[in-house]
N, C-alpha and C. Protein backbone atom coordinates (compact mmCIF):
# COMPACT_ATOMS: atom_id res chain seq x y z
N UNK A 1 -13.98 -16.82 -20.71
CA UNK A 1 -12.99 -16.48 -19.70
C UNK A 1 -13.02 -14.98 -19.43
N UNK A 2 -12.61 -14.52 -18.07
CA UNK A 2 -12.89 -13.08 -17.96
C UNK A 2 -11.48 -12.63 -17.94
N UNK A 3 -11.47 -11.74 -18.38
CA UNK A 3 -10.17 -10.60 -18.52
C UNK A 3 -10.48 -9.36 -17.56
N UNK A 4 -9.35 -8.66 -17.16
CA UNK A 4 -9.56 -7.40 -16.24
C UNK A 4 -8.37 -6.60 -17.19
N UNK A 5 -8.52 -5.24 -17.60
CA UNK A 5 -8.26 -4.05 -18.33
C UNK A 5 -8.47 -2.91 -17.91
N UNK A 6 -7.42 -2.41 -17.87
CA UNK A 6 -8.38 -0.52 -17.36
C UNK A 6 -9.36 0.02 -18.12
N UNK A 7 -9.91 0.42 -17.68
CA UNK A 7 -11.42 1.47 -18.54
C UNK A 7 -10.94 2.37 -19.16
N UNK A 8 -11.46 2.01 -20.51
CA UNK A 8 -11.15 3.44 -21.79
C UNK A 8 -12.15 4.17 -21.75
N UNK A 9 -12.02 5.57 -22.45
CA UNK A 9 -13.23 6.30 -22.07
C UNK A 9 -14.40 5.83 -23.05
N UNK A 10 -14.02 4.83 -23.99
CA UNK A 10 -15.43 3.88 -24.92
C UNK A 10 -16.23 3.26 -24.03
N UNK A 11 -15.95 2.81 -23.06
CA UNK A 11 -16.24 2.62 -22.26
C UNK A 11 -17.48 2.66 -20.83
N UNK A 12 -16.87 3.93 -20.58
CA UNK A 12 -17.44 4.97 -19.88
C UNK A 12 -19.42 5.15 -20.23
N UNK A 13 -19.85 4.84 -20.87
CA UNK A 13 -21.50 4.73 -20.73
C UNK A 13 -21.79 3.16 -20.47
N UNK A 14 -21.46 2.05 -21.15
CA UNK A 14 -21.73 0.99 -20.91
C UNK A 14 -21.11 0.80 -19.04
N UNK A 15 -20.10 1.02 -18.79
CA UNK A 15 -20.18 1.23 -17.26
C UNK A 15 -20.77 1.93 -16.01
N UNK A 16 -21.08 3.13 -16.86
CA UNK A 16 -21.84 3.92 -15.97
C UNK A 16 -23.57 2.80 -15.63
N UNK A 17 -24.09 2.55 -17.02
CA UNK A 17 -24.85 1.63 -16.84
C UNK A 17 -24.66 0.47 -15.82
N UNK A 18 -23.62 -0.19 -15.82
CA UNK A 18 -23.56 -1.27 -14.95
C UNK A 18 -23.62 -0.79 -13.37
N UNK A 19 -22.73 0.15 -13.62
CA UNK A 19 -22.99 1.01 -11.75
C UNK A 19 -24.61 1.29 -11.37
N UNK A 20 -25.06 1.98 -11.90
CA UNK A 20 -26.53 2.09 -11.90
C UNK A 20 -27.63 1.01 -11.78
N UNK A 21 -27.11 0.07 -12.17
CA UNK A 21 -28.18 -0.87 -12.83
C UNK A 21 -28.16 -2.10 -11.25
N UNK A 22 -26.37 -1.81 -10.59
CA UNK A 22 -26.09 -2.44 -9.92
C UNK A 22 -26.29 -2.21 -8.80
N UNK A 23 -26.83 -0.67 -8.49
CA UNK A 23 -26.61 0.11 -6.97
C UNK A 23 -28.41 0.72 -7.37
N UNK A 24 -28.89 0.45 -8.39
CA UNK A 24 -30.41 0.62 -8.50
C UNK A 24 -31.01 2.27 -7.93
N UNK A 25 -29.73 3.06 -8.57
CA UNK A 25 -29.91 4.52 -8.65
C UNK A 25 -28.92 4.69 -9.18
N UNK A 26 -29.05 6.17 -9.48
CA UNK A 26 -27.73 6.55 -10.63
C UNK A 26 -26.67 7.69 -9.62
N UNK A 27 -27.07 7.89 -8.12
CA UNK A 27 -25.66 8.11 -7.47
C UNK A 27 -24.51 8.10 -7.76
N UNK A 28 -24.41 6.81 -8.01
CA UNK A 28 -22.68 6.22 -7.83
C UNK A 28 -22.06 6.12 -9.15
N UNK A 29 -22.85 6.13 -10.00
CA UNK A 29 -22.65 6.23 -11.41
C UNK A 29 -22.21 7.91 -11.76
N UNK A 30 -22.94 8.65 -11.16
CA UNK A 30 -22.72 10.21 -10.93
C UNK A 30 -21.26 10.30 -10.55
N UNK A 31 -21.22 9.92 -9.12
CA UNK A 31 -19.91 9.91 -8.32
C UNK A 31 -18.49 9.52 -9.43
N UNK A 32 -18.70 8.42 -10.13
CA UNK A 32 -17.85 7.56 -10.76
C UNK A 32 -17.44 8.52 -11.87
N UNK A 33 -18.05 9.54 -12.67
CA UNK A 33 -18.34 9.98 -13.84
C UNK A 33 -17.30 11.33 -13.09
N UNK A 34 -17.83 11.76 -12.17
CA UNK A 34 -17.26 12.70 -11.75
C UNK A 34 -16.14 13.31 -11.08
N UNK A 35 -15.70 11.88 -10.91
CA UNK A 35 -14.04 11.10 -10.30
C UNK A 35 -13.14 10.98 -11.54
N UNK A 36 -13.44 10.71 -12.70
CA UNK A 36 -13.25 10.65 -13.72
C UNK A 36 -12.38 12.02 -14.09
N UNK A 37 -13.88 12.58 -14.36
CA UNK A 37 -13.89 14.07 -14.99
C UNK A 37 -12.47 14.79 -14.19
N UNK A 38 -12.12 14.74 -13.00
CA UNK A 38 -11.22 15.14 -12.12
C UNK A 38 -9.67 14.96 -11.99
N UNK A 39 -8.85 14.77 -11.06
CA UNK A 39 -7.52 14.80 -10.82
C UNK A 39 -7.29 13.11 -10.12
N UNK A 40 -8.70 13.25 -9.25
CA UNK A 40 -8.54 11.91 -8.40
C UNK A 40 -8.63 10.43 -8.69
N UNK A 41 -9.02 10.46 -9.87
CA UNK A 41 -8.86 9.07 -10.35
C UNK A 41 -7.91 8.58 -10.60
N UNK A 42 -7.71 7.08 -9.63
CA UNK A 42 -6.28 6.68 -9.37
C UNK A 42 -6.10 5.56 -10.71
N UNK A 43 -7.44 4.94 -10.55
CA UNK A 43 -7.70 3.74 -11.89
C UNK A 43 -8.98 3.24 -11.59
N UNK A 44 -9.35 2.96 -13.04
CA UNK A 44 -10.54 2.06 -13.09
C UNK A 44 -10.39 1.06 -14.01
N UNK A 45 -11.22 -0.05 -13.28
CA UNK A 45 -10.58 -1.38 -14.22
C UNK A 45 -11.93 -1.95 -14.38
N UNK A 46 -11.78 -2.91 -15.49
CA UNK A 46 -13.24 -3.24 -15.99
C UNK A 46 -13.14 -4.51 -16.27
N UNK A 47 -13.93 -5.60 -15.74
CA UNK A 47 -14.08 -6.82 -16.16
C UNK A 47 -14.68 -7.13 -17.31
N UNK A 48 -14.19 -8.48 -18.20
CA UNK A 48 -14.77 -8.46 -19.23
C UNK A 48 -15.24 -9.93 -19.89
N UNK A 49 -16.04 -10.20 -20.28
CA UNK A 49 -16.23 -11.71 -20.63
C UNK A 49 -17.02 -11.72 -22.32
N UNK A 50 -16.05 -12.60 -22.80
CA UNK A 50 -16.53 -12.66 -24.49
C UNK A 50 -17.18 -11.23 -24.71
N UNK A 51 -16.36 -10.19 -24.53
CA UNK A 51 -16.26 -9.00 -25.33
C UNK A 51 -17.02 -7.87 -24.67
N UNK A 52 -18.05 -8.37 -23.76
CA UNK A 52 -18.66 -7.50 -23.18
C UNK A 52 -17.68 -6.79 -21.52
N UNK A 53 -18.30 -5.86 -21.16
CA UNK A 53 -17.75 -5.56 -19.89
C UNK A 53 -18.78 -5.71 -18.81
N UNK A 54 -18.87 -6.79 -18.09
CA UNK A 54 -19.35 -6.85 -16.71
C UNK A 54 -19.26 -6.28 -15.06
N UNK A 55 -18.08 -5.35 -15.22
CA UNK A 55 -18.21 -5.23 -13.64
C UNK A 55 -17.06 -3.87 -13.92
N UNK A 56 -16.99 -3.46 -13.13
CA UNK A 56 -16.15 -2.47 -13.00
C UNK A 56 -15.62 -1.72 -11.29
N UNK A 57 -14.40 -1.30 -10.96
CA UNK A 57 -14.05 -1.21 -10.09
C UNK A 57 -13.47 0.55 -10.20
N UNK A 58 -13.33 1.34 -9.13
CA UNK A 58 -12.48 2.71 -9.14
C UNK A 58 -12.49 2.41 -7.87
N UNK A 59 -10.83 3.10 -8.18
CA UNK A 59 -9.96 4.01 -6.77
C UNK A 59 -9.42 4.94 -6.93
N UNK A 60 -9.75 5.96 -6.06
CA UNK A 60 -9.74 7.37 -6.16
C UNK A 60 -9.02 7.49 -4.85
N UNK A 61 -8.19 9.09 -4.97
CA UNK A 61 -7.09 9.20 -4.42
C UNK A 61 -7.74 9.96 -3.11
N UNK A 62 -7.62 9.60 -1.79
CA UNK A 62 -7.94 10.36 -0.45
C UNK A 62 -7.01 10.70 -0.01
N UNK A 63 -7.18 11.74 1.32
CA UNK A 63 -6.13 12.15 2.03
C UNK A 63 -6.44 11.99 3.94
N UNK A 64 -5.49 11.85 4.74
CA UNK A 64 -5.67 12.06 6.10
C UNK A 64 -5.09 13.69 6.68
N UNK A 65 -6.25 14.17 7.39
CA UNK A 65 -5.98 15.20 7.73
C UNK A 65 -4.66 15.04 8.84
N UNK A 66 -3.96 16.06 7.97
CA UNK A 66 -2.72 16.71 8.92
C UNK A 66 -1.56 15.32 8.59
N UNK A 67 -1.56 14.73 7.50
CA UNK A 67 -0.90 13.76 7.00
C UNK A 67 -0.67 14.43 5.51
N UNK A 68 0.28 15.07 5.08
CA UNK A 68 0.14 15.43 3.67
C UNK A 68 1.17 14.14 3.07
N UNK A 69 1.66 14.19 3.84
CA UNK A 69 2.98 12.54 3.07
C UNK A 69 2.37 11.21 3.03
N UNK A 70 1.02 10.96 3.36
CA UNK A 70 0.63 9.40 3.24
C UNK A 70 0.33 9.67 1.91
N UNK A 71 0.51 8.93 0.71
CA UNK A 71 -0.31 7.79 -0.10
C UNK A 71 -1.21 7.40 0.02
N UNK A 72 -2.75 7.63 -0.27
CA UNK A 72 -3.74 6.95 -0.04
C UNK A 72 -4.69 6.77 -1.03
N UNK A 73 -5.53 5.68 -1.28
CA UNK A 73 -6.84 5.55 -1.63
C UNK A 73 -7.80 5.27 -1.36
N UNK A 74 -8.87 4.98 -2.21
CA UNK A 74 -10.03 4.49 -2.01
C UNK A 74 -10.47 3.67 -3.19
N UNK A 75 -11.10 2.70 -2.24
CA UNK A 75 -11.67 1.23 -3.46
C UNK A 75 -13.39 1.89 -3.80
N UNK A 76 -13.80 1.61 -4.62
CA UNK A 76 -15.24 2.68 -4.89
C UNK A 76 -15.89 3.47 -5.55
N UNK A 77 -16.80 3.15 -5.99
CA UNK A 77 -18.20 2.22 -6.46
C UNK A 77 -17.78 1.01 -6.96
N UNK A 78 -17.56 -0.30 -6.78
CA UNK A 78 -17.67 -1.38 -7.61
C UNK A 78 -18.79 -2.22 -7.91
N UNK A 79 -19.15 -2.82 -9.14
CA UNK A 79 -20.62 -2.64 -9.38
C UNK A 79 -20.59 -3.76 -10.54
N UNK A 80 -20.94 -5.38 -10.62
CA UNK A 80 -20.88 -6.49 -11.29
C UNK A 80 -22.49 -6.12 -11.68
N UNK A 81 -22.53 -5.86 -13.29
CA UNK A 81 -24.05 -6.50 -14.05
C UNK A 81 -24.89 -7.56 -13.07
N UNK A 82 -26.16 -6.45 -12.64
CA UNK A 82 -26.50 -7.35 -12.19
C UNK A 82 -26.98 -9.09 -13.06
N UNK A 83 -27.35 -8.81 -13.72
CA UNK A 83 -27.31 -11.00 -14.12
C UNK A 83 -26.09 -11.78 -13.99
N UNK A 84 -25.07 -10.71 -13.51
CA UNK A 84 -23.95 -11.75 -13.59
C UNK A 84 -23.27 -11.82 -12.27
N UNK A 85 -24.29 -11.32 -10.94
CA UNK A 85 -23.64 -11.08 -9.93
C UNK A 85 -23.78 -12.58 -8.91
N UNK A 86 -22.98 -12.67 -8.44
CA UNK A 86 -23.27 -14.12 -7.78
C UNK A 86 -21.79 -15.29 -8.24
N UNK A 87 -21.27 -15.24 -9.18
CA UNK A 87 -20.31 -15.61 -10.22
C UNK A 87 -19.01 -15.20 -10.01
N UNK A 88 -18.49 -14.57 -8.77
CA UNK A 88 -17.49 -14.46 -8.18
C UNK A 88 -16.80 -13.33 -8.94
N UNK A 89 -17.41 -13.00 -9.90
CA UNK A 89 -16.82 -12.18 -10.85
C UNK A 89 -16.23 -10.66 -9.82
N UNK A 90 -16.96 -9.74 -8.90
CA UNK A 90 -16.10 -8.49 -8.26
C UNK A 90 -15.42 -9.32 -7.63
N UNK A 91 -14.88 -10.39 -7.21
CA UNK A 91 -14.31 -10.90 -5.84
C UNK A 91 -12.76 -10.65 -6.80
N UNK A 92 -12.96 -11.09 -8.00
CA UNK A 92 -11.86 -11.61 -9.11
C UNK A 92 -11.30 -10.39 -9.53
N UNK A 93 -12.26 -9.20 -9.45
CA UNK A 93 -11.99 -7.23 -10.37
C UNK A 93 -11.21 -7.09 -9.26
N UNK A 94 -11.68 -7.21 -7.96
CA UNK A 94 -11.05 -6.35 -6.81
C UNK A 94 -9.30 -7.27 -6.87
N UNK A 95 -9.99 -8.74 -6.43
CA UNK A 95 -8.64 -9.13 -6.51
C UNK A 95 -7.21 -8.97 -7.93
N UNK A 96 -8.05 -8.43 -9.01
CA UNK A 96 -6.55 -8.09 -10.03
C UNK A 96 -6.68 -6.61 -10.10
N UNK A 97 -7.20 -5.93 -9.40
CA UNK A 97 -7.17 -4.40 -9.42
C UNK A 97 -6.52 -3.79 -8.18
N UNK A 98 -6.29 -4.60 -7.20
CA UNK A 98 -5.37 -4.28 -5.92
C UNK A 98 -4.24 -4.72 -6.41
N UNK A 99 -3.40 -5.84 -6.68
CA UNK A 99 -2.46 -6.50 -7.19
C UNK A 99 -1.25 -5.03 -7.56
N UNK A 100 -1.90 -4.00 -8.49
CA UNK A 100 -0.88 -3.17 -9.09
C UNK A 100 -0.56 -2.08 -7.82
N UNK A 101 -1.69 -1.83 -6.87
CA UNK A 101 -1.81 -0.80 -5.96
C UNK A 101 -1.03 -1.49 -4.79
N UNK A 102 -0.31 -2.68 -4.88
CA UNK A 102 0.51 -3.06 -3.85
C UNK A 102 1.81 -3.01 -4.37
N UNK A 103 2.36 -1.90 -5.48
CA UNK A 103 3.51 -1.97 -5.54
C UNK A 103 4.86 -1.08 -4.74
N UNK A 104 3.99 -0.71 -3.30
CA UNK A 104 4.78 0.33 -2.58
C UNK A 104 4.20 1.75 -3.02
N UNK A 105 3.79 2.13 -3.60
CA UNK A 105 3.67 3.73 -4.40
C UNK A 105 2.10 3.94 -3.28
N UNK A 106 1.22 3.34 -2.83
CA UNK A 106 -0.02 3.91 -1.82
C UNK A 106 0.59 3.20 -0.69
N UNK A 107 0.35 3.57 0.33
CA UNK A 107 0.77 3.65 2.10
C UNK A 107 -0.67 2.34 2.53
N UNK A 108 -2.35 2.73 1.82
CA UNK A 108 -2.89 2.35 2.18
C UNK A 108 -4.16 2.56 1.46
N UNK A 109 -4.90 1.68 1.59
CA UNK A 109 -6.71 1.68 0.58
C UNK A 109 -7.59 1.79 1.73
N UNK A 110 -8.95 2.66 1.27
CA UNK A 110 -10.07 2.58 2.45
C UNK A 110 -11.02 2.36 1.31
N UNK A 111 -12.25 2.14 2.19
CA UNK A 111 -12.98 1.72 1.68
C UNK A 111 -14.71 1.81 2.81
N UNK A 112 -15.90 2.09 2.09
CA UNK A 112 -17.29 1.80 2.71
C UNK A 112 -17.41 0.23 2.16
N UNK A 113 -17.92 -0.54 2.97
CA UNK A 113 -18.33 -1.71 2.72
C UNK A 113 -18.65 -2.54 3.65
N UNK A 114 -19.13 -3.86 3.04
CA UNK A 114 -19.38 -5.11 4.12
C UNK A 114 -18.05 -5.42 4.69
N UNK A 115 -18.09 -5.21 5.88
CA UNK A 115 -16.68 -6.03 6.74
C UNK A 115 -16.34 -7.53 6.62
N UNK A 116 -17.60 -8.37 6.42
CA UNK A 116 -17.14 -9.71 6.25
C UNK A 116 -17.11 -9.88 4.75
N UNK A 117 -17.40 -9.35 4.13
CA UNK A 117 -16.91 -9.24 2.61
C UNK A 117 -15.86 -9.19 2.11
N UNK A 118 -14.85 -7.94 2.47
CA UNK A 118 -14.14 -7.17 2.19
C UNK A 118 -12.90 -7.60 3.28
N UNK A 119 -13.03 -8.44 4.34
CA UNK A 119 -11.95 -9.06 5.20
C UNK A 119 -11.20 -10.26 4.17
N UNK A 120 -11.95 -10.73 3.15
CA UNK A 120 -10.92 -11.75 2.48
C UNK A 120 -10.17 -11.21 1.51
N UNK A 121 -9.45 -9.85 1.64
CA UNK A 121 -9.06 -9.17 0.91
C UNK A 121 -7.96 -8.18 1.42
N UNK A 122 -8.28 -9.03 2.88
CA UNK A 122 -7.29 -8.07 3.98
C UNK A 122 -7.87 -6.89 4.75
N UNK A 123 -8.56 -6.57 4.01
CA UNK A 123 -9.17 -5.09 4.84
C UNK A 123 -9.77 -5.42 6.45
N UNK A 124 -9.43 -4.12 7.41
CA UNK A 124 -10.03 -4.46 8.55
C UNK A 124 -10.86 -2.73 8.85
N UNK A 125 -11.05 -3.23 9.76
CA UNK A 125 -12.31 -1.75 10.27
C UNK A 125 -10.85 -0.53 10.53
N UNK A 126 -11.26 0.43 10.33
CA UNK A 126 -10.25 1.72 10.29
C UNK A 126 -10.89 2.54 11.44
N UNK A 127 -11.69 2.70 12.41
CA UNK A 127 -11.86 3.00 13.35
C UNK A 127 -10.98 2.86 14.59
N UNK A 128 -11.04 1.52 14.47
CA UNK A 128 -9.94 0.63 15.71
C UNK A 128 -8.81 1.76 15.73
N UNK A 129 -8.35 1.58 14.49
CA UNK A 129 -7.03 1.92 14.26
C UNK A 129 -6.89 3.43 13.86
N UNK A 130 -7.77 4.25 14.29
CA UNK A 130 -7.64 5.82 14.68
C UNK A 130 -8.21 6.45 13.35
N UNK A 131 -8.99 5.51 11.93
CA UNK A 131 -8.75 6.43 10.73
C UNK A 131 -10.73 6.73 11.02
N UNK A 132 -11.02 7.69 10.60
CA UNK A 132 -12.80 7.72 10.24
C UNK A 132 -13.21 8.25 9.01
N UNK A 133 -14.32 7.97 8.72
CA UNK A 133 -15.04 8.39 7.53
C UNK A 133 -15.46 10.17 7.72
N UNK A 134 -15.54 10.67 6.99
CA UNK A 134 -16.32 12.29 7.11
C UNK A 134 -17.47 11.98 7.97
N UNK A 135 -18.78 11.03 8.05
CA UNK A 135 -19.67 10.46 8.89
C UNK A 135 -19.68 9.36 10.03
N UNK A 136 -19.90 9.89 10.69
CA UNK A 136 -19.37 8.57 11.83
C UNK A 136 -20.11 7.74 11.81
N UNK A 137 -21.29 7.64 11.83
CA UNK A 137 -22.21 6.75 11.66
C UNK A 137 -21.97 5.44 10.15
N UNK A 138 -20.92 6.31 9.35
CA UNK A 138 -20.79 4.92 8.56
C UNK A 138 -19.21 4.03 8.82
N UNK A 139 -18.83 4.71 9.99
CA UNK A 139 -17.72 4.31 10.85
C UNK A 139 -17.88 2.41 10.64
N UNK A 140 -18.56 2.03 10.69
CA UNK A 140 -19.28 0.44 11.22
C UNK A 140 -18.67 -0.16 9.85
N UNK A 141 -18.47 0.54 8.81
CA UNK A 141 -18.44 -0.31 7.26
C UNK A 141 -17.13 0.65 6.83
N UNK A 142 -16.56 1.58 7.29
CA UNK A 142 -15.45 1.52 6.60
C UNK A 142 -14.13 1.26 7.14
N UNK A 143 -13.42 0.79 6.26
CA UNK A 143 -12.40 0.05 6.61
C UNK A 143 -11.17 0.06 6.18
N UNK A 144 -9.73 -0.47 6.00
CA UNK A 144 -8.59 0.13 5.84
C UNK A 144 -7.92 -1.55 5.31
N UNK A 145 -6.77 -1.00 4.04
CA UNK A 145 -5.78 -2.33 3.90
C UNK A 145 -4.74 -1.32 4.07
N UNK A 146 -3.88 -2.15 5.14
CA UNK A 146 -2.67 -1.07 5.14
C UNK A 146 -1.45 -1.81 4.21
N UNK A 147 -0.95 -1.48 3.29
CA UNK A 147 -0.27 -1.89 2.01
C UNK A 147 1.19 -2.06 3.10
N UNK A 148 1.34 -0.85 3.97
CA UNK A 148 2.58 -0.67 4.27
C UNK A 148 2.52 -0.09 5.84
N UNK A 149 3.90 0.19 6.62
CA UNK A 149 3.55 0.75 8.11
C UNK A 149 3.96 2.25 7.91
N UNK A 150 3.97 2.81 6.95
CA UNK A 150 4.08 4.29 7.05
C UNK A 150 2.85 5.02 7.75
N UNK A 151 1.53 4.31 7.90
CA UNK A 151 0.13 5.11 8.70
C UNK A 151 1.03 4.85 10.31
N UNK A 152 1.71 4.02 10.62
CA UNK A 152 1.68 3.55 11.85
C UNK A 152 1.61 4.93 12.87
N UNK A 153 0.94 4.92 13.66
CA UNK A 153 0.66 5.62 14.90
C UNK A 153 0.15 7.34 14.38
N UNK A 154 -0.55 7.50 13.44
CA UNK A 154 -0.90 8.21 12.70
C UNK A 154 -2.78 8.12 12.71
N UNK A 155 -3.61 8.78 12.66
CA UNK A 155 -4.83 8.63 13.27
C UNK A 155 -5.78 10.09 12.30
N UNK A 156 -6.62 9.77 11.95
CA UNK A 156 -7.66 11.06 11.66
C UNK A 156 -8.42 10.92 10.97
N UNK A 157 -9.05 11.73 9.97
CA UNK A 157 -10.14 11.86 9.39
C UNK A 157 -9.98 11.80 7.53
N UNK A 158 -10.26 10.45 7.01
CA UNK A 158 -10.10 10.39 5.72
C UNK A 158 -10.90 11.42 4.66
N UNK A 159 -10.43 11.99 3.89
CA UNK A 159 -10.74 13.03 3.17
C UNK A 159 -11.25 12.42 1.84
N UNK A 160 -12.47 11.97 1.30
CA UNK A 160 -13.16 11.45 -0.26
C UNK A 160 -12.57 12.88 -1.27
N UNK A 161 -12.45 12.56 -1.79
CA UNK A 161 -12.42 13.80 -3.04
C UNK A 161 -14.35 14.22 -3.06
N UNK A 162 -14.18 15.64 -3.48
CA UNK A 162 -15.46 16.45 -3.65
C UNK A 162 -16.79 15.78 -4.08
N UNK A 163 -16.85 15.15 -5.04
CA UNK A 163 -17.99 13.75 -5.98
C UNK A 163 -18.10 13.10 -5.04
N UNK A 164 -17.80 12.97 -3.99
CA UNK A 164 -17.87 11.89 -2.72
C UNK A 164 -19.01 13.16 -1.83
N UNK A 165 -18.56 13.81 -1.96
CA UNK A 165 -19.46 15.06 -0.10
C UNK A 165 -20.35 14.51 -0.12
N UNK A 166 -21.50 14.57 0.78
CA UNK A 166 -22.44 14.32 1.05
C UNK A 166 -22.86 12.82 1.46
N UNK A 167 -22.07 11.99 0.47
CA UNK A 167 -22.45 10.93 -0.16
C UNK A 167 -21.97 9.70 1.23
């Protein structure tokens, strides 16, 4: 049976591995390590089955320019072992790792990703609706759950924490 737990820092290499192993470079594993190391880590939660940890999820805290009062995050790097991907297992991390982030305290989650993926989860494209990525070109995959209507009529440019630039 799988369990979901926040990530201890014992942790922290056997996950970094799974990010890596899962995104088949050590980028995001970088990124993850370095979100960590920081202020912006909102939580990371780690799936787990008969003792091992399979998958792991972070959300890290963003901002909208010229919005200092929204609440916001970001869902990102999430990253299921690969032998165990296929098994519904991130569908299950994401779904008990949003659960706590809908208790009113974030305005709203963004996210890079597959749109038809990430729509059974609520998320929709954040373009439509006035928000963008630092790159426009990855405009097409990122996307927005609005928890609450405090964004309403509010529009701009989502801010990654620093471990994100470039990226």
């Amino acid at each position: 049976m799988i369990t979901f737990r926040p990530e201890s820092a014992a942790d922290h290499a056997r996950v970094e591995g799974i990010v890596e192993a899962a995104f088949g470079r050590p980028l995001e594993a970088e990124i993850l390590a370095a979100v960590r190391a920081g202020d912006d880590c909102v939580s990371t939660t780690v799936a787990v089955d008969a003792g091992q940890i399979v998958a792991q999820v972070l959300f890290s805290r963003v901002s909208l320019s010229g919005a200092d009062h929204a609440n916001l995050c970001a869902l990102g790097p999430v990253a299921v072992d690969p032998p165990r991907q296929g098994e519904g297992i991130g569908s299950a991390l994401i779904r008990a790792a949003l659960e706590p982030l809908s208790d009113g305290r974030w305005d709203a989650i963004f996210l890079l990703g597959n749109p038809r993926y990430y729509a059974r989860f609520g998320f929709e494209l954040a373009a439509p609706l006035g928000f963008h990525y630092s790159q426009l070109e990855f405009d097409p995959a990122f996307q927005v759950l609005r928890v609450d209507e405090t964004l309403a009529g509010l529009a701009g440019w989502i801010q990654y924490p620093a471990a994100f630039a470039g990226h």
